[in-house]
Each structure stands twice: as structure tokens, then as C-alpha cells.
C-alpha atoms as a PDB file:
ATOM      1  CA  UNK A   1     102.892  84.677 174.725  1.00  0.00           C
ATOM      2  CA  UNK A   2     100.712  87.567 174.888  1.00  0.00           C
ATOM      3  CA  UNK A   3      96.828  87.153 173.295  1.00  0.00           C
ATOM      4  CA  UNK A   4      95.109  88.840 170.932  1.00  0.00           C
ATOM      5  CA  UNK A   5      91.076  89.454 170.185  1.00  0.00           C
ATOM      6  CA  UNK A   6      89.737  89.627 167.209  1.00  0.00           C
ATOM      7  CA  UNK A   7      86.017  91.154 166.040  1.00  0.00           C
ATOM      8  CA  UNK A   8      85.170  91.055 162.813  1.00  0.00           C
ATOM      9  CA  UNK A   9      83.576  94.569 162.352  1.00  0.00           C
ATOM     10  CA  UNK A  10      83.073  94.628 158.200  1.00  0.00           C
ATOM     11  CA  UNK A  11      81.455  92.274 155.999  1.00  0.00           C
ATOM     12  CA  UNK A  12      83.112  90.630 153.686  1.00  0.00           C
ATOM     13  CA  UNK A  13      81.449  91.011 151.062  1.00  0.00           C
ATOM     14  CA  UNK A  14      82.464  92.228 147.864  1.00  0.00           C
ATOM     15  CA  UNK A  15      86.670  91.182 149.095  1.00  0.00           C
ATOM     16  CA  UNK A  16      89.024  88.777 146.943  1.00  0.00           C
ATOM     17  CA  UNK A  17      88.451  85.217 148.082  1.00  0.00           C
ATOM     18  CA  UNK A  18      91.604  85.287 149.821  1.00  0.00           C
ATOM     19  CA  UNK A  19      90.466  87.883 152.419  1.00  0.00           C
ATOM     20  CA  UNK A  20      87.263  85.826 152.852  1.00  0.00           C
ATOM     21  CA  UNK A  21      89.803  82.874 153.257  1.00  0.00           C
ATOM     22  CA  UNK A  22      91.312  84.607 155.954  1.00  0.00           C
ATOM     23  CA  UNK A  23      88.733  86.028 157.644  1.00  0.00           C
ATOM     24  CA  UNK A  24      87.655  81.889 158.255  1.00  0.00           C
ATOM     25  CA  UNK A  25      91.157  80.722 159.202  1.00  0.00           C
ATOM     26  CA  UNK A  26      90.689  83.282 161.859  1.00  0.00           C
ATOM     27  CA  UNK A  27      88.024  81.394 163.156  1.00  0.00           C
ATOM     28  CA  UNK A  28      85.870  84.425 162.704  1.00  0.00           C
ATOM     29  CA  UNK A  29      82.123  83.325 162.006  1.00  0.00           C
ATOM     30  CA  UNK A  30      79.794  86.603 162.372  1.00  0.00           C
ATOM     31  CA  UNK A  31      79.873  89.690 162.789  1.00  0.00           C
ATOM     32  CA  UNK A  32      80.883  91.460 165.935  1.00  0.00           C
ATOM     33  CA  UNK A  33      81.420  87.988 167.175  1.00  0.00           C
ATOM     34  CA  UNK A  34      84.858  87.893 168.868  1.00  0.00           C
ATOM     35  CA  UNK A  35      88.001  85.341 169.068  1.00  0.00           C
ATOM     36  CA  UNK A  36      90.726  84.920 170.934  1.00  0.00           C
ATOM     37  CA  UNK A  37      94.491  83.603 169.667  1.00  0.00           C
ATOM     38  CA  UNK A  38      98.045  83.637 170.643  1.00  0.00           C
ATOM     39  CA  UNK A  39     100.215  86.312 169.348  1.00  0.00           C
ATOM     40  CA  UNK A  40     102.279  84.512 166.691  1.00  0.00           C
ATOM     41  CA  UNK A  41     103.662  85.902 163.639  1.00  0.00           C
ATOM     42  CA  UNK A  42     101.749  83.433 161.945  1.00  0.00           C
ATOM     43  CA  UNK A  43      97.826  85.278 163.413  1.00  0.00           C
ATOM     44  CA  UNK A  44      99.729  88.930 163.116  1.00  0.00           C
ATOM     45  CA  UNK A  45     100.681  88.357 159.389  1.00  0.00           C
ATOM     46  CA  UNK A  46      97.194  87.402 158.855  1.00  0.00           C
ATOM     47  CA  UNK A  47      95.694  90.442 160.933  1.00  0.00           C
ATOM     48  CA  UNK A  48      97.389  92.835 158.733  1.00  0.00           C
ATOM     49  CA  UNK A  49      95.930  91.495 155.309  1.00  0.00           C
ATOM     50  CA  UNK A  50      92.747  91.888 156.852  1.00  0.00           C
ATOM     51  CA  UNK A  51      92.726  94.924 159.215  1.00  0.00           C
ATOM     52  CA  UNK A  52      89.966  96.864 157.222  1.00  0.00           C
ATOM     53  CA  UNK A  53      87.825  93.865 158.277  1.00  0.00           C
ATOM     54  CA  UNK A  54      88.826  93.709 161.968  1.00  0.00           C
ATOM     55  CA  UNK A  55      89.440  95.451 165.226  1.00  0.00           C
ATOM     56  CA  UNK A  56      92.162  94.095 167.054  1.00  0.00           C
ATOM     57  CA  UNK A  57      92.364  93.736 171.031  1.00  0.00           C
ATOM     58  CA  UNK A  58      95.338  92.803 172.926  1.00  0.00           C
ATOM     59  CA  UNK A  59      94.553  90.721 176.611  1.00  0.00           C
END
């Protein structure tokens, strides 16, 4: 399965607690601070609630 990295590259501050709640399952802790996951449906679906927030790489 192909991988995926994640930057968080807006604050989120000011979002509904569930994008907050997202942006920590992630595993995203600061800014501009990058992570790395498998491609599953499971990381994509949670991607897309939160692209605003994110910049998405693909390895």
C-alpha cells in the first residue's frame, strides 16, 4: 500500500471540535510538523474532512 504525508499547514483554531479531533488522530502535533501513514480509506476519509488544514504528500 502506497504512503501518504501529512503537514499540518493551518491552525486549528477557531474549527468544530471534531476537526481538532481529527487533526490528533492524525497524529499531527505542530505545525509544519509532518507524518507519515498508509493509504487506507480509513486516513483518506479523514484527509478530506480536514484538507483546509493539511497538505497532503504521496511517497
Amino acid at each position: 500500500m502506497s504512503k501518504v504525508i501529512i503537514t499540518q499547514v493551518r491552525s486549528a483554531i477557531n474549527r468544530t471540535k471534531r476537526q481538532k479531533d481529527t487533526i490528533v488522530a492524525l497524529g499531527i502535533k505542530k505545525l509544519n510538523n509532518p507524518v507519515e501513514h498508509e493509504a487506507t480509506p480509513q486516513i483518506l476519509g479523514m484527509i478530506r474532512k480536514v484538507t483546509h488544514l493539511v497538505k497532503v504528500e504521496t511517497k
